[in-house]
N, C-alpha and C. Protein backbone atom coordinates (compact mmCIF):
# COMPACT_ATOMS: atom_id res chain seq x y z
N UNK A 1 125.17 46.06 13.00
CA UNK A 1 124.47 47.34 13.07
C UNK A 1 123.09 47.15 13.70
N UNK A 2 122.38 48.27 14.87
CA UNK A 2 121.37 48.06 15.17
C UNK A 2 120.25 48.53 13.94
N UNK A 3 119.16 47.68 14.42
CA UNK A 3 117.83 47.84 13.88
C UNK A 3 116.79 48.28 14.44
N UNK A 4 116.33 49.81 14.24
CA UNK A 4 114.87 50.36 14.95
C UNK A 4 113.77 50.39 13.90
N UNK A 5 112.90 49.79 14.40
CA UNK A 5 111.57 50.09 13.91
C UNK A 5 111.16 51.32 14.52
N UNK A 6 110.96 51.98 13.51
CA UNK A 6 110.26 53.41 14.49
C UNK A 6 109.31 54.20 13.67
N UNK A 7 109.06 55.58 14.66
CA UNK A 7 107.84 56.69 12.81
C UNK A 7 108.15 57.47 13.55
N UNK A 8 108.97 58.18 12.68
CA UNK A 8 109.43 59.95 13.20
C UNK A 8 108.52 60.80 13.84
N UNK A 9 106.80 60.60 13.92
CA UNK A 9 105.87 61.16 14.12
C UNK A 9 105.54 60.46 15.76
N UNK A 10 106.28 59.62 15.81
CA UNK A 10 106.31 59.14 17.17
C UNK A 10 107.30 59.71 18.22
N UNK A 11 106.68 60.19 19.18
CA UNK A 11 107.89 60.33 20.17
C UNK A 11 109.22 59.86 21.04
N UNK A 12 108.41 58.47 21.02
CA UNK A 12 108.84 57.61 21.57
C UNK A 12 109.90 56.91 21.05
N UNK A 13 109.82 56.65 19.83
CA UNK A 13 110.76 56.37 18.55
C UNK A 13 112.10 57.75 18.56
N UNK A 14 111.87 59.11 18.57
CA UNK A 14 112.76 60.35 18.83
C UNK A 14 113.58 59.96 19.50
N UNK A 15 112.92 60.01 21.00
CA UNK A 15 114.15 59.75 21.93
C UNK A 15 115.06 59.08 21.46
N UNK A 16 114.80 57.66 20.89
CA UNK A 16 115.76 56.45 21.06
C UNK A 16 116.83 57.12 19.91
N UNK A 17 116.06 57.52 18.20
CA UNK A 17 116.88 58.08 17.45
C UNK A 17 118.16 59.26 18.14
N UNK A 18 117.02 60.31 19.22
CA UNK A 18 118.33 60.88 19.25
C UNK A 18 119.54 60.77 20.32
N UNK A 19 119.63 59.46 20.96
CA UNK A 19 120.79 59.18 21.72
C UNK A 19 121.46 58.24 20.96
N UNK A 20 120.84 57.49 19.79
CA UNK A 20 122.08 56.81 18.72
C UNK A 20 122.34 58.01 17.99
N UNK A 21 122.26 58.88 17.54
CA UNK A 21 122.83 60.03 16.76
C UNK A 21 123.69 61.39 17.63
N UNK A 22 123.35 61.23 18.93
CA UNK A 22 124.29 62.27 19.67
C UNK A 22 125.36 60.78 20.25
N UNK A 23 124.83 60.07 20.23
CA UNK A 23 126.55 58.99 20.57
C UNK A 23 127.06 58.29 19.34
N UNK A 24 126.62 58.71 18.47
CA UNK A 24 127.36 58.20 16.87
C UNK A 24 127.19 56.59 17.13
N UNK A 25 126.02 56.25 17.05
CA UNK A 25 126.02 54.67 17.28
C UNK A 25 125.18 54.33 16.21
N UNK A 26 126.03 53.15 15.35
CA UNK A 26 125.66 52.90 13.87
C UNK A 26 124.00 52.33 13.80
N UNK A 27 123.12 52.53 12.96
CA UNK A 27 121.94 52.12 12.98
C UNK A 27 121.21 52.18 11.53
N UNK A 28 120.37 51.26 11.68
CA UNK A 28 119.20 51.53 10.31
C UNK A 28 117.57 51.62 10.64
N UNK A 29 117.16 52.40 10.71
CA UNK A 29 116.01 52.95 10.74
C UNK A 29 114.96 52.63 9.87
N UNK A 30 114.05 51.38 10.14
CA UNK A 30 113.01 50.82 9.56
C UNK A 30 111.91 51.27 10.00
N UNK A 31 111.13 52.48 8.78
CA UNK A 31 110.26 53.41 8.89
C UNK A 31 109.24 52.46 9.12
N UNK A 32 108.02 52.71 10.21
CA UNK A 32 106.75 51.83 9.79
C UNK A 32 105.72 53.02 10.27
N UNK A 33 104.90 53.46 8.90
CA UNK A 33 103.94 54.32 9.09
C UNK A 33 102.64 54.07 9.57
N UNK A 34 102.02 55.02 10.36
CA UNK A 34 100.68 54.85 11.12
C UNK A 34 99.66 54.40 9.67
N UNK A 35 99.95 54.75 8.38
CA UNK A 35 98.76 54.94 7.72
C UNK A 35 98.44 53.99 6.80
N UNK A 36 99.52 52.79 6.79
CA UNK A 36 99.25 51.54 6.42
C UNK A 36 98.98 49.92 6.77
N UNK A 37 98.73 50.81 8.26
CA UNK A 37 98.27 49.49 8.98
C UNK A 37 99.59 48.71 9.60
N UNK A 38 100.66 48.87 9.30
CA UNK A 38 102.22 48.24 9.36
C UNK A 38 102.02 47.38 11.05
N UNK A 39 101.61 48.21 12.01
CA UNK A 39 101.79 47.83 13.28
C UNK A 39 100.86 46.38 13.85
N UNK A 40 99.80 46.40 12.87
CA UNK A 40 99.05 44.91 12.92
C UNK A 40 99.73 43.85 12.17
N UNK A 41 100.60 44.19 11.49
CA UNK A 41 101.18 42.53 10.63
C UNK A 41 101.81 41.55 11.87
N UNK A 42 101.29 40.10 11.06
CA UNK A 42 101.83 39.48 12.43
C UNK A 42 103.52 39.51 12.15
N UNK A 43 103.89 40.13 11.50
CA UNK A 43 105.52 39.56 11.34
C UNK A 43 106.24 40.89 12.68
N UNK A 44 105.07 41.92 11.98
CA UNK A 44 105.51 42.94 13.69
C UNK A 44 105.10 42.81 14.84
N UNK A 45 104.06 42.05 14.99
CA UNK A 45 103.05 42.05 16.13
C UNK A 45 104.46 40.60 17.05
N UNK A 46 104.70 40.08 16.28
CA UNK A 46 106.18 39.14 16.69
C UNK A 46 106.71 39.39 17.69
N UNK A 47 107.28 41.10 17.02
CA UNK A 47 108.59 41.62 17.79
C UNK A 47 108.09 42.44 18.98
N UNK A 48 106.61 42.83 19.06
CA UNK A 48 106.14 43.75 20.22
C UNK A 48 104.56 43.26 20.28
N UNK A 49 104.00 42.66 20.61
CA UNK A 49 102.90 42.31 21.00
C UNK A 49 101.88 43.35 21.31
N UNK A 50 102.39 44.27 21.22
CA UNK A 50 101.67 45.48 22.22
C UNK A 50 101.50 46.54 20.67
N UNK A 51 101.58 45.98 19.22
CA UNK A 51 101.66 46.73 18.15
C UNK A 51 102.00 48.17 18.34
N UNK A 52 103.51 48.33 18.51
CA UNK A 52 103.58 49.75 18.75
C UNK A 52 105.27 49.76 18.51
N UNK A 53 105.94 50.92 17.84
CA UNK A 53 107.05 51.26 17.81
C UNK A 53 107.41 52.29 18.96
N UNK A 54 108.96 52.05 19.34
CA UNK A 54 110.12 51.56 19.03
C UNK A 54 110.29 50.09 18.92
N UNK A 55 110.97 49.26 17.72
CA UNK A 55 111.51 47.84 18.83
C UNK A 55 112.74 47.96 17.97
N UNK A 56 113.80 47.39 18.90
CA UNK A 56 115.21 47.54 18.84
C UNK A 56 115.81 46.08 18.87
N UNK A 57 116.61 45.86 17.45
CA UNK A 57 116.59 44.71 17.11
C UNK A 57 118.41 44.69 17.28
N UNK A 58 119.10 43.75 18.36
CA UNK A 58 120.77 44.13 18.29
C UNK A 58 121.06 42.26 18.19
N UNK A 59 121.02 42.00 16.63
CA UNK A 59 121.64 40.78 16.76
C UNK A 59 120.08 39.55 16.43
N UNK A 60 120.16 38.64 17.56
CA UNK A 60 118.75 38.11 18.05
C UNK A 60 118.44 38.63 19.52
N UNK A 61 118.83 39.75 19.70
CA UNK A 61 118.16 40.20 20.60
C UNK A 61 117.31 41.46 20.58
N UNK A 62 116.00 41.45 21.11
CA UNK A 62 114.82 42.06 20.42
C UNK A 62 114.09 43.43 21.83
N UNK A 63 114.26 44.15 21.87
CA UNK A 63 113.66 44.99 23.01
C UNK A 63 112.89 46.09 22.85
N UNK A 64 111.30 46.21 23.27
CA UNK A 64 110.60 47.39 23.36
C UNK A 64 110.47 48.33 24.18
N UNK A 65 109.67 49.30 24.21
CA UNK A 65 109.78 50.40 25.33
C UNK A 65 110.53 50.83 25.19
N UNK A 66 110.85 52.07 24.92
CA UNK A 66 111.55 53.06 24.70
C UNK A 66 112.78 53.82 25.67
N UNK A 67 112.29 53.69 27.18
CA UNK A 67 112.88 54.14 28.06
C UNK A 67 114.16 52.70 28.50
N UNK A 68 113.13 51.51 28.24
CA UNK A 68 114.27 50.24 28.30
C UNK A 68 115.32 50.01 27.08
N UNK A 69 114.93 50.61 26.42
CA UNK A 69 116.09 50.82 25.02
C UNK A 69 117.31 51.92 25.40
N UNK A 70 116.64 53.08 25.85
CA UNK A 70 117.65 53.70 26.27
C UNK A 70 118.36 53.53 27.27
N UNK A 71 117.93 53.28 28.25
CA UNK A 71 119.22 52.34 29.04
C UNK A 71 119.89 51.01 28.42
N UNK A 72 119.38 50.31 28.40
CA UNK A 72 119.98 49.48 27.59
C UNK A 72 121.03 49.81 26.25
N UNK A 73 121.28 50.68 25.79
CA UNK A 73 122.09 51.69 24.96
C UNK A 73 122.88 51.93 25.84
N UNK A 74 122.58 52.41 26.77
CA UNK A 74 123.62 53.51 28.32
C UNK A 74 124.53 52.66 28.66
N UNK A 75 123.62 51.18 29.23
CA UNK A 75 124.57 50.33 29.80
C UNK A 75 125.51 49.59 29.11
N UNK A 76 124.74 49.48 27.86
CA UNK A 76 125.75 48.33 27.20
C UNK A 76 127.05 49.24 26.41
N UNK A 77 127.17 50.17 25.89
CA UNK A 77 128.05 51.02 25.91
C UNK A 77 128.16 52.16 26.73
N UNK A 78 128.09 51.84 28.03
CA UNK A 78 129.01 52.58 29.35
C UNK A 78 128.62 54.26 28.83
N UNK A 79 128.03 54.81 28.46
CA UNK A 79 127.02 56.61 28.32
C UNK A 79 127.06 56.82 29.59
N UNK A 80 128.54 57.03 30.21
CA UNK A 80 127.69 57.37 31.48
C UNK A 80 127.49 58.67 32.22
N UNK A 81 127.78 59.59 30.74
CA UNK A 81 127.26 60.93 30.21
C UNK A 81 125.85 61.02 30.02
N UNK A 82 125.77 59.86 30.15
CA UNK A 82 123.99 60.16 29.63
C UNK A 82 122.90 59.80 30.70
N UNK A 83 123.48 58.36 31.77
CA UNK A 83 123.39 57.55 32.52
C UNK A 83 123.93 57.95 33.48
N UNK A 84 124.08 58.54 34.66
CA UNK A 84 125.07 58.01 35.50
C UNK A 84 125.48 57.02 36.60
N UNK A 85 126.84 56.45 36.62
CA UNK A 85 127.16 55.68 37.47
C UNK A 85 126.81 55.28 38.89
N UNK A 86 126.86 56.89 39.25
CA UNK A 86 126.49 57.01 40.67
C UNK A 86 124.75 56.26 40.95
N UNK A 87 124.67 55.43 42.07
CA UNK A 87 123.50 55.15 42.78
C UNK A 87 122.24 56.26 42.44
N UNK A 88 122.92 57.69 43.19
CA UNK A 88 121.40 58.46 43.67
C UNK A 88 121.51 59.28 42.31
N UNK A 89 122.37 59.61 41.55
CA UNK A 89 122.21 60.46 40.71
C UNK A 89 121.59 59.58 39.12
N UNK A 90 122.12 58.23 39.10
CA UNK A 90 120.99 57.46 38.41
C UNK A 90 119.41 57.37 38.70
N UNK A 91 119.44 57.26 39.51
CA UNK A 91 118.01 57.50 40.20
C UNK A 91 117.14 58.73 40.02
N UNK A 92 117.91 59.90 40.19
CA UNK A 92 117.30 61.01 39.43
C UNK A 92 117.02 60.90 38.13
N UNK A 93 117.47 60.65 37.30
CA UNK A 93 117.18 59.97 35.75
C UNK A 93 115.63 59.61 35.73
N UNK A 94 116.12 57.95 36.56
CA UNK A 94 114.67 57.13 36.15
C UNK A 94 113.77 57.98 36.56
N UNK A 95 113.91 58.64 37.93
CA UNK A 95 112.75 59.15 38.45
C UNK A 95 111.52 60.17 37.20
N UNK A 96 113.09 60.64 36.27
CA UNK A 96 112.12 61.52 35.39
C UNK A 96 112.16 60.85 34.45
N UNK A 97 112.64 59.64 33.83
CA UNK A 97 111.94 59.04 33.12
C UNK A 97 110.65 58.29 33.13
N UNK A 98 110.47 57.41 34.22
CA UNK A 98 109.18 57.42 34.65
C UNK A 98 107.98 58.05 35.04
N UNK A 99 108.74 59.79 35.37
CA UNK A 99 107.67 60.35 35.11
C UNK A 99 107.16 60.77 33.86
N UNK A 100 108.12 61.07 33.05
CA UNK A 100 107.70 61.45 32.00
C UNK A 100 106.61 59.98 31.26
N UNK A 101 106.93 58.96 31.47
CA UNK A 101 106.05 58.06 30.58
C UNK A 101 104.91 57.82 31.74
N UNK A 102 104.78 57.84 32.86
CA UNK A 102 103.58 58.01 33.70
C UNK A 102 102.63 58.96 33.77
N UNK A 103 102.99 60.45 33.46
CA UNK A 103 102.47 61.45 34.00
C UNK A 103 102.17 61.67 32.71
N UNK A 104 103.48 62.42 31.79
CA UNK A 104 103.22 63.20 30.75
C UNK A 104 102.58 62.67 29.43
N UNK A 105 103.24 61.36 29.11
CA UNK A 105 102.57 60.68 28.14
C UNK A 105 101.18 60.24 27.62
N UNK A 106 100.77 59.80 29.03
CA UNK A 106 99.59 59.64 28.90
C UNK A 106 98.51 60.93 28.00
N UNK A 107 98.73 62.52 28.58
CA UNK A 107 98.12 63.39 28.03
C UNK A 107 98.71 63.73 26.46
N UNK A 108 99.66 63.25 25.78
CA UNK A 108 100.08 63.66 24.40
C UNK A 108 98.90 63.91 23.41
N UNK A 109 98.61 64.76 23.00
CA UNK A 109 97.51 64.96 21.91
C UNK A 109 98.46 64.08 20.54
N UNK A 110 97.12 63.88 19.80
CA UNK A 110 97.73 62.98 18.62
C UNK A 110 98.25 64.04 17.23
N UNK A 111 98.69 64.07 16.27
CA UNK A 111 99.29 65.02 15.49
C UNK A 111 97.82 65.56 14.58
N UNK A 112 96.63 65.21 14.86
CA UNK A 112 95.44 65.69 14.20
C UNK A 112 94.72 66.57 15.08
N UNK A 113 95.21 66.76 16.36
CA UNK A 113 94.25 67.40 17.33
C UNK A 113 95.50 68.12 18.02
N UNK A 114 94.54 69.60 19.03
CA UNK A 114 95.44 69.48 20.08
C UNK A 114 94.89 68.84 21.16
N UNK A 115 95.58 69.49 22.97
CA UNK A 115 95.20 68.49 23.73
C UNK A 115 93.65 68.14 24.21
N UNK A 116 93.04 66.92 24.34
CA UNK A 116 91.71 67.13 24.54
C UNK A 116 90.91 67.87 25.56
N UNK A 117 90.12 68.74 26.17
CA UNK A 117 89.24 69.79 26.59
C UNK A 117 89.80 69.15 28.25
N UNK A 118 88.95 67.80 28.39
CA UNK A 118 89.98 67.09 29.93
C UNK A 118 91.13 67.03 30.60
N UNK A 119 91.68 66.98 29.54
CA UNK A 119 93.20 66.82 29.75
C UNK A 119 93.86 67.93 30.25
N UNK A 120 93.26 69.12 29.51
CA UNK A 120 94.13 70.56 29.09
C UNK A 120 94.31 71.44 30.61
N UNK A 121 93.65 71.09 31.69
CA UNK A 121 93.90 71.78 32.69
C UNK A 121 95.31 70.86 33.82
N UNK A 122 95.19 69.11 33.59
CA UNK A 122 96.15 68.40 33.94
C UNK A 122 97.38 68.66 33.12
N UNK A 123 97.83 69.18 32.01
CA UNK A 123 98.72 69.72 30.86
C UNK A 123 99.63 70.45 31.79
N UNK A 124 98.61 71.73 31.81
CA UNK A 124 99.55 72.62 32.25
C UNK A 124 100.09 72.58 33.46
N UNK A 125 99.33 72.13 34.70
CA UNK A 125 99.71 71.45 35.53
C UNK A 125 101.13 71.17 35.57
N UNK A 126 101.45 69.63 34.70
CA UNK A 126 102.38 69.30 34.44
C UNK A 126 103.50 70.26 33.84
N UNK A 127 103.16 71.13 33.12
CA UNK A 127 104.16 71.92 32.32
C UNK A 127 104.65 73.19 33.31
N UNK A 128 103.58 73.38 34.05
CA UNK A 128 103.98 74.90 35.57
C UNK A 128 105.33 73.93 36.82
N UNK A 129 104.74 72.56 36.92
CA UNK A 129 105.47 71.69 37.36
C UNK A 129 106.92 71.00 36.79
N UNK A 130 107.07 71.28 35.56
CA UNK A 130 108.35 70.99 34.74
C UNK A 130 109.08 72.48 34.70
N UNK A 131 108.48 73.48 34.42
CA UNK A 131 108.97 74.80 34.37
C UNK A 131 109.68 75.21 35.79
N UNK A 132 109.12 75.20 37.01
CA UNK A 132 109.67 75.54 38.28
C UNK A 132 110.44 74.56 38.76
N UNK A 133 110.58 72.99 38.03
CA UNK A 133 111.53 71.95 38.66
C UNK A 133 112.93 72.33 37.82
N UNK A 134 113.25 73.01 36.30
CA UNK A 134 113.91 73.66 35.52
C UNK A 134 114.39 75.20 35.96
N UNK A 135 113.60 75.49 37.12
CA UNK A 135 114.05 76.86 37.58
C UNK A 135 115.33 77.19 37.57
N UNK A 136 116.19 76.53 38.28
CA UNK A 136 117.51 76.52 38.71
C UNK A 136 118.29 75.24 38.28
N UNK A 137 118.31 74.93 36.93
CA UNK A 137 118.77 73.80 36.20
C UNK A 137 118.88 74.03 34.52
N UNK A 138 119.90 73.55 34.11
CA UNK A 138 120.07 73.65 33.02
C UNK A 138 119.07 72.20 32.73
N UNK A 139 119.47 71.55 33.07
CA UNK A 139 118.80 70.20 32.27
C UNK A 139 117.86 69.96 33.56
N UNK A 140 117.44 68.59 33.07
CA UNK A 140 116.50 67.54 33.80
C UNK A 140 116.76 67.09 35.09
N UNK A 141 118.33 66.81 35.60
CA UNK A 141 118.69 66.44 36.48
C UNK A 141 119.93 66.97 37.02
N UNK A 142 120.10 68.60 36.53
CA UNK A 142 121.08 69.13 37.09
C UNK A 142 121.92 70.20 35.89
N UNK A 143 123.32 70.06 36.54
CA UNK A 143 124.13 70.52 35.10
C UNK A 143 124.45 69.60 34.18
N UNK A 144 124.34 68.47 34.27
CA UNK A 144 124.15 67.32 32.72
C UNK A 144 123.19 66.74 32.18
N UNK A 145 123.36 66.86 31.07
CA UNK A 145 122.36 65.60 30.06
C UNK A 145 122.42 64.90 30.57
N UNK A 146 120.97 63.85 30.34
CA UNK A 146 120.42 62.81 30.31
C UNK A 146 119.75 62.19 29.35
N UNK A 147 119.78 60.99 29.57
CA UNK A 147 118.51 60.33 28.90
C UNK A 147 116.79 60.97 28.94
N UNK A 148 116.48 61.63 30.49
CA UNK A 148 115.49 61.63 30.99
C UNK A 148 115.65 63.24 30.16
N UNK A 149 116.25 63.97 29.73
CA UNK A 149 116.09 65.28 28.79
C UNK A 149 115.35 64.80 27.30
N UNK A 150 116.11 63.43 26.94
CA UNK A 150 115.56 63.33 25.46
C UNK A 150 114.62 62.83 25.69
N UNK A 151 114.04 61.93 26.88
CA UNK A 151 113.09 61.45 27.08
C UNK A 151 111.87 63.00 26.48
N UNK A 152 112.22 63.47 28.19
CA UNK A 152 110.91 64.98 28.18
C UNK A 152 110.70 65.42 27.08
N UNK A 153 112.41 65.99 26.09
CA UNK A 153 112.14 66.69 25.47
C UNK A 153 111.30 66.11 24.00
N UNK A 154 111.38 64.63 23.76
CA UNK A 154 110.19 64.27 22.91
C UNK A 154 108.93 64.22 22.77
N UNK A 155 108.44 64.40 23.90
CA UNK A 155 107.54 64.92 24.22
C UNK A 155 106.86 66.17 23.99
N UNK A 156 107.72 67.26 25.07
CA UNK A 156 107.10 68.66 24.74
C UNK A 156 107.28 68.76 23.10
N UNK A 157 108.07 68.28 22.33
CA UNK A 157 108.20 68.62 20.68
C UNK A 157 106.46 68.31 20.35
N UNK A 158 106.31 67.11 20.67
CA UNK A 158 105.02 66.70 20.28
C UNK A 158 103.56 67.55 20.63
N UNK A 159 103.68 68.28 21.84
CA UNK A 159 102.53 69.31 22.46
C UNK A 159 103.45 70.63 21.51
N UNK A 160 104.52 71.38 20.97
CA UNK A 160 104.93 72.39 20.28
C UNK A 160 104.14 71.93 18.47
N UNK A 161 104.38 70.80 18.37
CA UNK A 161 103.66 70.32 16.94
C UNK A 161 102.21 70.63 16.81
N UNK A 162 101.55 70.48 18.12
CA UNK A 162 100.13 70.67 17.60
C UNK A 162 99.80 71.93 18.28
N UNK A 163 100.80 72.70 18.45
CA UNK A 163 100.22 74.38 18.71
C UNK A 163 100.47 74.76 20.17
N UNK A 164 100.82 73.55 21.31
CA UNK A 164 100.89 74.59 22.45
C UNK A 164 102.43 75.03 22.43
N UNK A 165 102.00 76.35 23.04
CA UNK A 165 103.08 77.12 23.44
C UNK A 165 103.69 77.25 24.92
N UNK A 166 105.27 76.90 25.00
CA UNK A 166 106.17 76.63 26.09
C UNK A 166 106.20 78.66 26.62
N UNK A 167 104.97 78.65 27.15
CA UNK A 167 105.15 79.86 28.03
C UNK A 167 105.60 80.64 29.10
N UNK A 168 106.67 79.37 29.66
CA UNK A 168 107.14 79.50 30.71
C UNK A 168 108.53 79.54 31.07
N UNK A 169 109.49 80.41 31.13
CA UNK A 169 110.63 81.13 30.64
C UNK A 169 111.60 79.56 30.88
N UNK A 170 111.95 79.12 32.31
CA UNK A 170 112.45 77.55 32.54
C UNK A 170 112.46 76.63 31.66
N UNK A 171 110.77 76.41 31.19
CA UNK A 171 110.50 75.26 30.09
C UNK A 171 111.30 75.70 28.88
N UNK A 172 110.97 76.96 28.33
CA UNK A 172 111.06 77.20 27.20
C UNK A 172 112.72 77.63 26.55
N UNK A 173 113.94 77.87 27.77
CA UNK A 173 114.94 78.05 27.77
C UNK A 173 115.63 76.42 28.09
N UNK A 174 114.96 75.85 28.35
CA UNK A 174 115.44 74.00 28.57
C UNK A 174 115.46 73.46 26.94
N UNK A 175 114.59 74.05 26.33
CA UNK A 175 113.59 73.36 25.29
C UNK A 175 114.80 74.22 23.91
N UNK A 176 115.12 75.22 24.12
CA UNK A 176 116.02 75.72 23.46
C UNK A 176 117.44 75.07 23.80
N UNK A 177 118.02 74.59 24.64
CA UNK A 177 119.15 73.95 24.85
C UNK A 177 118.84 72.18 24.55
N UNK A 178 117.73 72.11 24.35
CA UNK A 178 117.57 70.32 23.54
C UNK A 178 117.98 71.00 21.91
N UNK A 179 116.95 72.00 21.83
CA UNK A 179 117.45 72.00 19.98
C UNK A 179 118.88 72.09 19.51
N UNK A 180 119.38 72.79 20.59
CA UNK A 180 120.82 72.61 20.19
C UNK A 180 121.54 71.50 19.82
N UNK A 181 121.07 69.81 20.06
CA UNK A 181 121.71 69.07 20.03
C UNK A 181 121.50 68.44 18.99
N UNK A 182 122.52 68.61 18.00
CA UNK A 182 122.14 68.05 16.88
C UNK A 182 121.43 66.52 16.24
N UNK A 183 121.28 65.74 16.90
CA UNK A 183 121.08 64.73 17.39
C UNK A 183 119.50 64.76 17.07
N UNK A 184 119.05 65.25 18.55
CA UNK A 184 117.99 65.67 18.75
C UNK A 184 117.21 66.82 17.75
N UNK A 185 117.53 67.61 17.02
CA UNK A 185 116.85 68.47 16.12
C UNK A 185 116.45 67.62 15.33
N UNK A 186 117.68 66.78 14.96
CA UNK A 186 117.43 65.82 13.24
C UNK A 186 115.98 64.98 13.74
N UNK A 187 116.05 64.69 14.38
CA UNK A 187 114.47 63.99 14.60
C UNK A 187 113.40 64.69 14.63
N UNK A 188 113.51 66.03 14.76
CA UNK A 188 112.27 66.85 14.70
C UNK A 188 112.22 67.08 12.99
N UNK A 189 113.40 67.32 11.91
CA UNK A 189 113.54 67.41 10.76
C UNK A 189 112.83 66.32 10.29
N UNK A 190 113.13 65.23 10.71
CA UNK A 190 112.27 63.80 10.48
C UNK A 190 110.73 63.94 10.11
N UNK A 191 110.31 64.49 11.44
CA UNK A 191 109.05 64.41 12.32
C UNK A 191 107.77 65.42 11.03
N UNK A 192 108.51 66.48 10.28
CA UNK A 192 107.65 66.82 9.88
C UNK A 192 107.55 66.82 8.91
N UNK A 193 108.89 65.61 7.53
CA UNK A 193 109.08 65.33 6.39
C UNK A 193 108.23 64.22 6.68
N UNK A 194 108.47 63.26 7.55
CA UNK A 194 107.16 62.14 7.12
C UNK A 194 106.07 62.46 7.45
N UNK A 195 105.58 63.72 8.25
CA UNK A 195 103.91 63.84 8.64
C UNK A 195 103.60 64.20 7.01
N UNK A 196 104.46 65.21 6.69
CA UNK A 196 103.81 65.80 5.00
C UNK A 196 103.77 64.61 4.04
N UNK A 197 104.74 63.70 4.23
CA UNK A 197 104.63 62.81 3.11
C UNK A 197 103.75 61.90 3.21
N UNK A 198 103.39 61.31 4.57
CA UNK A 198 102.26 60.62 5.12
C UNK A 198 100.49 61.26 4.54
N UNK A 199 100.58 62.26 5.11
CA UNK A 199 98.95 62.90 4.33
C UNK A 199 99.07 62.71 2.53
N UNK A 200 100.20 63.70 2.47
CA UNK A 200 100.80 63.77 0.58
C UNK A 200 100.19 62.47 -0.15
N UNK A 201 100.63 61.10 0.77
CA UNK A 201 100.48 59.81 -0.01
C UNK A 201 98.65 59.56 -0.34
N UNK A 202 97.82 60.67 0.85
CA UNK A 202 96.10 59.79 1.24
C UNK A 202 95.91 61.24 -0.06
N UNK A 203 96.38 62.18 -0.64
CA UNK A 203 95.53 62.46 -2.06
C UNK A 203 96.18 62.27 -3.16
């Protein structure tokens, strides 16, 4: 059975949860919370040097980064529903997976704030730019799921958590066809049982 270190309050950690739960792929989920320091122990600092969840433990083999987990999932059990086979239409994937961890990530407000005053005009930017690339698309890269959907869509969950609003009919009709996937909801169910229990624990 695989092993994720992850924190539901993480995005990055989402994604990975919700493509083992929309492909029924057995797992145990080793919570490590922001509020006890967990990510400095050297026994974690081991498995990711970079103190940060996801890390994906299959066996003795150990992998971080989130977007390399999910392929690595794709490939090693053949998703190629999720992945595809084809050359150029894989390529559409990465392309938005890399954007999404190039472009969008970088601006994520943290779950105590929204986005910062700098940021907030590059935001929308990005989000007028995700909305009109969704114009004429059900998903991310066409008429199928991807990886690069659970990617995005962990994301925008994270800018919907701290108050912005998907105002833009494309985004916000994309963003309604992620919740549908059961998979993917359960991690948002996650996302806001450990934020409450996380504060709950500091009174």
């Amino acid at each position: 059975m695989y092993i994720l270190y992850s924190s539901p309050v993480c995005p990055h950690s989402r994604r990975v949860i919700a493509l083992l739960e929309q492909a029924q792929l057995p797992y145990r989920a080793n919570l490590v919370t922001r509020f006890a320091n967990q990510l400095q122990r050297p026994e974690f600092v081991a498995l990711n040097p970079n103190a940060q969840v996801p890390v994906f433990l299959d066996d003795n083999f150990s992998l971080f980064e989130s977007n390399a987990i999910l392929r690595y999932l794709c490939n090693y059990h053949e998703l190629s529903q999720w992945y595809p086979e084809d050359a150029s239409k894989r390529a559409l994937v990465d392309q938005w997976l890399d954007w999404n961890q190039c472009q969008l990530s970088p601006l994520l407000p943290s779950f105590d704030i929204g986005p910062a005053p700098q940021s907030q005009q590059r935001l929308e930017d990005l989000l007028d730019l995700l909305a009109e690339h969704l114009w004429d698309k059900n998903y991310m890269c066409g008429a199928e799921l991807s990886i690069a959907d659970l990617s995005v869509a962990s994301n925008i969950a994270q800018l919907e958590y701290v108050g912005v609003e998907l105002e833009l009919a494309p985004l916000k009709l994309w963003y309604q066809r992620m919740l549908a996937l059961p998979g993917f909801y359960k991690t948002l169910t996650s996302m806001y049982e450990e934020e409450h229990a996380s504060y709950a624990s500091l009174v």
